[in-house]
Protein backbone atom coordinates (compact mmCIF):
# COMPACT_ATOMS: atom_id res chain seq x y z
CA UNK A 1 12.45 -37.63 -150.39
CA UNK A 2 14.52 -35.11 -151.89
CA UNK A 3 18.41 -36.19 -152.41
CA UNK A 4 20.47 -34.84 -149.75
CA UNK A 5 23.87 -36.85 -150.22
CA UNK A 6 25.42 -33.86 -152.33
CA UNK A 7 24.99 -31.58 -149.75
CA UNK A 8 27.44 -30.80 -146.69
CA UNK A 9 26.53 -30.43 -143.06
CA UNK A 10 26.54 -26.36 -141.63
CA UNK A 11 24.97 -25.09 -138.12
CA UNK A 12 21.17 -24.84 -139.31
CA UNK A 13 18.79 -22.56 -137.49
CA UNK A 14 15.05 -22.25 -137.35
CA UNK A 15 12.16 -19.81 -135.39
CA UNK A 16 8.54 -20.65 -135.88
CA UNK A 17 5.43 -18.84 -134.11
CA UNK A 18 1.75 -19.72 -133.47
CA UNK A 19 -0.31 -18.04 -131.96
CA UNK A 20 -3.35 -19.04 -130.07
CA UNK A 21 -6.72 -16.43 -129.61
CA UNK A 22 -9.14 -17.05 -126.38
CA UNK A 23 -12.12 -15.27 -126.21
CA UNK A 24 -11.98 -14.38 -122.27
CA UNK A 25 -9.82 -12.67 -119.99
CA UNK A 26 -10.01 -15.33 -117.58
CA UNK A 27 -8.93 -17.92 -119.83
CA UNK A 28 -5.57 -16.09 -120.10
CA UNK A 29 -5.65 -15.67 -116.18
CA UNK A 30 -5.84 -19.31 -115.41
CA UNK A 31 -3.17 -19.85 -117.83
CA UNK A 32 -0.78 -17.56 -116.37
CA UNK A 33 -1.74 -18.41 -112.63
CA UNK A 34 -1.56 -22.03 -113.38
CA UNK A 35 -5.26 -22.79 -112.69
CA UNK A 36 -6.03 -24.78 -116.16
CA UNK A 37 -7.96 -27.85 -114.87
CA UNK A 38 -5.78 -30.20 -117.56
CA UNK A 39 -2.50 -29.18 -115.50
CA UNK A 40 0.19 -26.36 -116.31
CA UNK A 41 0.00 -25.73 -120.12
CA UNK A 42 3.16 -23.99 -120.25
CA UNK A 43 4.80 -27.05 -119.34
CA UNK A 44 2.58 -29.54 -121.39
CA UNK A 45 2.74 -27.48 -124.45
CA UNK A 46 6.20 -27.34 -124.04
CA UNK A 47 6.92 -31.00 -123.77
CA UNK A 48 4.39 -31.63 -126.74
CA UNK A 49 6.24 -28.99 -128.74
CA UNK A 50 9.75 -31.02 -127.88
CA UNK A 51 8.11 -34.29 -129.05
CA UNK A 52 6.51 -32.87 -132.12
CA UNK A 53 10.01 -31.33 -133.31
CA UNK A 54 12.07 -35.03 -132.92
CA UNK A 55 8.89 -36.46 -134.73
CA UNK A 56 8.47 -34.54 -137.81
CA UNK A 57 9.62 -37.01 -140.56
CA UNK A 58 7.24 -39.73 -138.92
CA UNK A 59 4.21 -36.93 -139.84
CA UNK A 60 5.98 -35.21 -142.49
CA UNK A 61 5.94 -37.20 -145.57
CA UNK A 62 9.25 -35.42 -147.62
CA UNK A 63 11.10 -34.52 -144.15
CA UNK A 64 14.37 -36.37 -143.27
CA UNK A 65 15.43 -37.43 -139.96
CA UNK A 66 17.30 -35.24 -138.16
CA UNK A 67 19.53 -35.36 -135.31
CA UNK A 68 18.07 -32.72 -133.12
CA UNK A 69 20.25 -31.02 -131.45
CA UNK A 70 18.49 -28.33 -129.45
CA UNK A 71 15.04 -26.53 -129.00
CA UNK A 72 13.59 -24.31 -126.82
CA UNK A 73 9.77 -23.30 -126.10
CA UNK A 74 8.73 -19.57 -125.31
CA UNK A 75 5.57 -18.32 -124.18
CA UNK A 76 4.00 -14.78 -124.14
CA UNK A 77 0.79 -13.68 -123.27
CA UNK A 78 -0.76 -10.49 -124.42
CA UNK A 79 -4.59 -9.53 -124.11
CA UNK A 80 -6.44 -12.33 -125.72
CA UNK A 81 -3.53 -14.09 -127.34
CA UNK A 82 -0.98 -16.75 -126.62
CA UNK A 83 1.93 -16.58 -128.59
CA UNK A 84 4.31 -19.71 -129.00
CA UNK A 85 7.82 -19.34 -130.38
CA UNK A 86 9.62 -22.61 -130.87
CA UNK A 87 13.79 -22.54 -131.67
CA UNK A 88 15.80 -25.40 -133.25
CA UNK A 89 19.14 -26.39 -133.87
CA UNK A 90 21.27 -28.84 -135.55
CA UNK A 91 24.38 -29.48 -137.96
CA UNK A 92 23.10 -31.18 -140.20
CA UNK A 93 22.89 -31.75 -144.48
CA UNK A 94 19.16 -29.78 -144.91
CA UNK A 95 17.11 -27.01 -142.60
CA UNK A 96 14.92 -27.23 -139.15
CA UNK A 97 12.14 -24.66 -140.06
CA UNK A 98 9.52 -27.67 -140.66
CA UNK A 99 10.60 -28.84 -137.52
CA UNK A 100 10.26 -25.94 -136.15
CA UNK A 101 7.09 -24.75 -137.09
CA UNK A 102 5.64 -28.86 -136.37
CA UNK A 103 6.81 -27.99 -132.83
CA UNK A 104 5.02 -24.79 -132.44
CA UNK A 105 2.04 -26.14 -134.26
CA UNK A 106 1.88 -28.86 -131.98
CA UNK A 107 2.42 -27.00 -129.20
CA UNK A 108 -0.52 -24.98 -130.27
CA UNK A 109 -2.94 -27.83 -130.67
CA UNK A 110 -2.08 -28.39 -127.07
CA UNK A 111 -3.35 -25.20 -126.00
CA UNK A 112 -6.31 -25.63 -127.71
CA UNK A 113 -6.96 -28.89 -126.07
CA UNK A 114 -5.96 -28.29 -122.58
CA UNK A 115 -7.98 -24.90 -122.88
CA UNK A 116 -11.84 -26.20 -124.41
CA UNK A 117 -13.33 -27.14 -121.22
CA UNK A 118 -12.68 -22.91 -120.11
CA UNK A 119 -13.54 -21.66 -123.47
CA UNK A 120 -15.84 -23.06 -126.61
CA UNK A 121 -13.84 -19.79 -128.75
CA UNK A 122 -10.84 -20.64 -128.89
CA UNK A 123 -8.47 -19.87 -132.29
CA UNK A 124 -5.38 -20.92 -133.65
CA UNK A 125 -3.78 -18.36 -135.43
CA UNK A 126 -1.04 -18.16 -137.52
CA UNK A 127 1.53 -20.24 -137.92
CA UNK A 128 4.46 -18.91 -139.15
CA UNK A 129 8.56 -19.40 -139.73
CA UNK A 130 9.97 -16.44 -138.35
CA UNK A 131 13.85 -16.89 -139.01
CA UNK A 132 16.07 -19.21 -140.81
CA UNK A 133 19.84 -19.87 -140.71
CA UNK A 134 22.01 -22.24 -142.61
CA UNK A 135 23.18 -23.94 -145.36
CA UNK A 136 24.14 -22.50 -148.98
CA UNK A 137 22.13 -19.45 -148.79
CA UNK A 138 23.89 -18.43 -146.11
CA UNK A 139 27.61 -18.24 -147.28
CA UNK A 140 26.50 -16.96 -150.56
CA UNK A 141 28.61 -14.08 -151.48
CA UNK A 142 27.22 -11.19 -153.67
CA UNK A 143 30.46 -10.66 -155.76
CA UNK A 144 30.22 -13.96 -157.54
CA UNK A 145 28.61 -12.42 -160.84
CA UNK A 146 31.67 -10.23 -160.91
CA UNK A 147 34.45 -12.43 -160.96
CA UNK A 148 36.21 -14.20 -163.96
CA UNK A 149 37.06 -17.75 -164.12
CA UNK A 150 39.05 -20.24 -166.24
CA UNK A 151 38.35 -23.94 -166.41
CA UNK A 152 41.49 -25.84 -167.62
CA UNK A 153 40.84 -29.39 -168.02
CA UNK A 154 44.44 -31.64 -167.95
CA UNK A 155 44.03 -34.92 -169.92
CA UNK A 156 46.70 -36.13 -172.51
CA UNK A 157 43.67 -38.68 -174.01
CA UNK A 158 41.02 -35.61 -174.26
CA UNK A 159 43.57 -33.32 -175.34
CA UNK A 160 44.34 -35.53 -178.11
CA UNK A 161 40.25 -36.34 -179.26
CA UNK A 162 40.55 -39.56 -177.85
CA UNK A 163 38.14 -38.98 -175.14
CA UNK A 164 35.49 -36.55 -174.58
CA UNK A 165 35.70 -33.96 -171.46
CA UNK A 166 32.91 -34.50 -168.81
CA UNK A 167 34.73 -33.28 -165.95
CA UNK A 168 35.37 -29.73 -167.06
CA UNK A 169 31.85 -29.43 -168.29
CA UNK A 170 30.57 -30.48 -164.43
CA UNK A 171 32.53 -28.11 -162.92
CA UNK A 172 30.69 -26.01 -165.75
CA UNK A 173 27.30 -26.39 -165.06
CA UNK A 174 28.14 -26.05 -161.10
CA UNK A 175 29.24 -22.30 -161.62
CA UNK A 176 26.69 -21.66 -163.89
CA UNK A 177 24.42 -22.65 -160.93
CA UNK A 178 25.94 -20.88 -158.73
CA UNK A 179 25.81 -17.34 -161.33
CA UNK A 180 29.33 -17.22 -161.51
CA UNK A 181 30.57 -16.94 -165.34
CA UNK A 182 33.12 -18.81 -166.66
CA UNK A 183 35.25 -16.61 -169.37
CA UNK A 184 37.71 -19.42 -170.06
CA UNK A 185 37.55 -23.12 -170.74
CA UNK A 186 40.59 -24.89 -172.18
CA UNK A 187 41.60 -28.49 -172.66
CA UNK A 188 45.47 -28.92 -172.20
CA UNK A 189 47.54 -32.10 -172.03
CA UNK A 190 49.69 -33.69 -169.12
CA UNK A 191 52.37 -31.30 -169.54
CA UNK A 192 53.88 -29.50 -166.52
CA UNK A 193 55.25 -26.87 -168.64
CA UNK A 194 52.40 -26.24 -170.47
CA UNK A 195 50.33 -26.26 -167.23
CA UNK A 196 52.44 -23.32 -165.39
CA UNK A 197 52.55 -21.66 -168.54
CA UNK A 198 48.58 -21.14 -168.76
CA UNK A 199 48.40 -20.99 -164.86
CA UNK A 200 50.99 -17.88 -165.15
CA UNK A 201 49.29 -16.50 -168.61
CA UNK A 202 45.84 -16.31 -166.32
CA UNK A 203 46.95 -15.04 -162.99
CA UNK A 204 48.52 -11.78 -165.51
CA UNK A 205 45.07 -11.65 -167.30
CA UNK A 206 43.92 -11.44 -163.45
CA UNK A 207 41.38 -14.20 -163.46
CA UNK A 208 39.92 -14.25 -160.03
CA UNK A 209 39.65 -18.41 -159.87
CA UNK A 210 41.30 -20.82 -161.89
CA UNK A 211 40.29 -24.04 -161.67
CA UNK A 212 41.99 -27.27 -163.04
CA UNK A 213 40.43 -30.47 -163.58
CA UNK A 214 42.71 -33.55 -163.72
CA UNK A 215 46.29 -34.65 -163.16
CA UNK A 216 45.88 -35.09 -158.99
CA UNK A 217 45.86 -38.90 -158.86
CA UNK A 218 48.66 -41.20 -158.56
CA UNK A 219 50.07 -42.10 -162.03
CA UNK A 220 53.35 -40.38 -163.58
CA UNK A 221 51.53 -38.49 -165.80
CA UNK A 222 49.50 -36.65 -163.03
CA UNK A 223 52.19 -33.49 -162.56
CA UNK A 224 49.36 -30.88 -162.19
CA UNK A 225 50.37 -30.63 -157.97
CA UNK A 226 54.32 -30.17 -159.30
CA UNK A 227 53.28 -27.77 -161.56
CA UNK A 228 50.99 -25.54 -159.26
CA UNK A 229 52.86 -25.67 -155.68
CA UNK A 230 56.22 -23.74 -157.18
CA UNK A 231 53.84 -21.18 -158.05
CA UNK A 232 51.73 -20.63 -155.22
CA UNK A 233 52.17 -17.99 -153.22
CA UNK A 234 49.58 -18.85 -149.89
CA UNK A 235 48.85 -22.70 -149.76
CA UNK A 236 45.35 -22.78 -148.55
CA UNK A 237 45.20 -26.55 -146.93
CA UNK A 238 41.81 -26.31 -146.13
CA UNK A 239 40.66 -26.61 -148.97
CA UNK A 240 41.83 -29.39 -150.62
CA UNK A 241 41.32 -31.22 -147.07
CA UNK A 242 37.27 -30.27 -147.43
CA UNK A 243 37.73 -31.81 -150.53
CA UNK A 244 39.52 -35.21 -149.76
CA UNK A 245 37.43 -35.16 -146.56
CA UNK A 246 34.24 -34.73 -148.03
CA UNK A 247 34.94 -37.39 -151.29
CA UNK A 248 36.33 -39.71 -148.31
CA UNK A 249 32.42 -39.99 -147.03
CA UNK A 250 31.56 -41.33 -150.31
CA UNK A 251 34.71 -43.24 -151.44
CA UNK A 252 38.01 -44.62 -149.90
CA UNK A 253 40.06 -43.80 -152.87
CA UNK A 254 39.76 -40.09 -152.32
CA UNK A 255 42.64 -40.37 -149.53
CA UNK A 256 44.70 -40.79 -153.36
CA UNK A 257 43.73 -37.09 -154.43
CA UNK A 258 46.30 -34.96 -154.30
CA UNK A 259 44.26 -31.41 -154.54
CA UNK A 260 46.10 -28.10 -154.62
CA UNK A 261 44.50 -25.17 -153.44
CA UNK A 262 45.80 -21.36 -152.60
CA UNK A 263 46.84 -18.16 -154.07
CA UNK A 264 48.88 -16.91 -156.89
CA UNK A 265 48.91 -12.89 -156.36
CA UNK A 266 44.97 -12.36 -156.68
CA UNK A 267 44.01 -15.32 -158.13
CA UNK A 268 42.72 -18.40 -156.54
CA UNK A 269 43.95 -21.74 -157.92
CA UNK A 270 41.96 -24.57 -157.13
CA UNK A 271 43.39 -28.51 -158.72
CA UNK A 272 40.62 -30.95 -158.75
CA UNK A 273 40.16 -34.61 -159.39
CA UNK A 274 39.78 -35.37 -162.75
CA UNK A 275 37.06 -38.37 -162.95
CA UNK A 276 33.32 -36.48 -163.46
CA UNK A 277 31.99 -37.96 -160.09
CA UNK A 278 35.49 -36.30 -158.48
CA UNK A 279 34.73 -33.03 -159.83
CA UNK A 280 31.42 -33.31 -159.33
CA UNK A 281 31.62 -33.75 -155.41
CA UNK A 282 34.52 -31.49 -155.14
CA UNK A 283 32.18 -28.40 -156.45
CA UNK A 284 29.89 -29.58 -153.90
CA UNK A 285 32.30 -29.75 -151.28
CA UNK A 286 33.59 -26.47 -151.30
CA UNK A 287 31.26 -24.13 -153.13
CA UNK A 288 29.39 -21.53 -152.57
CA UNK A 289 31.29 -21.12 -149.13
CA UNK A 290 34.94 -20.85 -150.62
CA UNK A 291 33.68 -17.57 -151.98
CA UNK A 292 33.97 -16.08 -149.12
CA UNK A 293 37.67 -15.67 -149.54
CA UNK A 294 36.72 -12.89 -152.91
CA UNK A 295 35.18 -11.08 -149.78
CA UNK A 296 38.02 -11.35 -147.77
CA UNK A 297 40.35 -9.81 -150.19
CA UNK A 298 38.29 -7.09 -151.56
CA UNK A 299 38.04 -6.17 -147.62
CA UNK A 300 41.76 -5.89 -147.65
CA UNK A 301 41.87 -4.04 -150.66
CA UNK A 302 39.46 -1.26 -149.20
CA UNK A 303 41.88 -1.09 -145.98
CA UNK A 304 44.90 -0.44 -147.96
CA UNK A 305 43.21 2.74 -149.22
């Protein structure tokens, strides 16, 4: 199965139709007046459709389990067709629509079976995902190819060629992903002067995120947090508690981060762990959603005018 661990849980959302095709008036009219020999199909294809949706990764192959949250079966009859829309929800790392559309597929091999002994034409249609909901692709934010950002990695043994940077270049690759360019990436060492003096050199270049890697943990040297908090203007908690929350499911020693995140003017400062894995997860943590906040502003912007 596909690796999942990266990714965080959101409210996901699926709708998938079938539709079923008779090829006799009647057949419809026992269905609706509850005159199928089998018993009430409604109500059978319903239950089959619930079973089918809690079952999908034991008949799906690549499918995780998922805790299920809620579904609900609709029927409508028109002419010669029955249509079958089946809804799921959970919160939960990946989507529902397989589920979704297992459930209404089921459901529609129900039909089928309850409905042969009234009618030897009988068709199964289309089977279809009509709506989705969830995950990444739904807090994306269409101002991320506009924005400039600085990566400014904080290690007195990398600044010094002792050590190569791995960190920085994760949080790299994870913007790249997500199309946002980076127009900055510097190495700098433990300093806290030298630290406010960049942070304060890119917030009047008006970088729209600045990110540092490095300098959160616990040792004496680690003065990025002393160097950041004077500055910023809105602490943004949240953040940095996705963060610590989030590394917390995969290690205990992430209750030691001490992440910074908020606002200097326009620009949002973000101070991440420095280890490659810490990085890493905190990217995951918190992007694409945190863009939303670029949205936010440029909303307030607008109103001022």
């Amino acid at each position: 199965m596909v690796d999942i661990t990266q990714k965080i849980s959101t409210l996901r959302y699926a709708k998938a139709r079938a539709v079923v095709r008779v090829s006799k008036p009647k057949t419809i009219e026992a269905v609706v007046q509850k005159k199928v020999p089998k018993g009430d199909l409604y109500e059978i294809a319903k239950s089959a459709a619930l079973f089918a949706v809690k079952r999908t990764s034991d008949t799906i192959p690549d499918c995780h389990p998922i805790p299920i949250e809620f579904t609900d079966v609709h029927f409508h009859t028109e002419e010669l067709q029955i249509q079958i829309d089946v809804e799921v929800k959970t919160i939960y790392k990946t989507g529902v629509e397989v589920e979704a559309m297992h459930g209404a597929s089921v459901a529609a091999l129900t039909a089928y079976d309850m409905l042969k002994p009234l009618d030897s034409d009988i068709e199964i249609g289309s089977i279809k995902l009509l709506e989705k909901r969830g995950g990444k692709k739904g807090y994306s934010s269409d101002l991320r190819k506009n924005l400039t950002t600085a990566v400014i990695v904080c290690s007195d043994t990398i600044s010094e060629g002792k050590k190569e940077d791995r960190a920085g270049k994760v949080i790299i690759e994870k913007l790249k992903e997500l199309e946002i360019p980076v127009t900055e990436y510097t190495i700098i060492p433990d300093e806290k002067d030298q630290i406010t003096s960049k942070t304060l050199q890119l917030v009047e270049k008006n970088t729209d995120l600045i990110i540092f890697t490095g300098g959160t943990g616990m040792s004496p040297r680690d003065v990025t947090p002393e160097a950041l908090l004077p500055l910023i203007d809105r602490n943004i908690p949240g953040i940095s508690e996705a963060v610590r929350s989030y590394g917390q499911d995969r290690t205990p020693y992430s209750m030691l981060s001490r992440s910074v995140s908020g606002l200097i003017k326009n620009s949002l400062v973000l101070a991440l762990p420095g280890s490659t894995n810490g990085a890493r997860e905190s990217m995951d943590a918190i992007f694409p959603h945190i863009l939303h906040i670029f949205r936010v502003m440029e909303a307030a912007r607008h109103d001022e005018f």
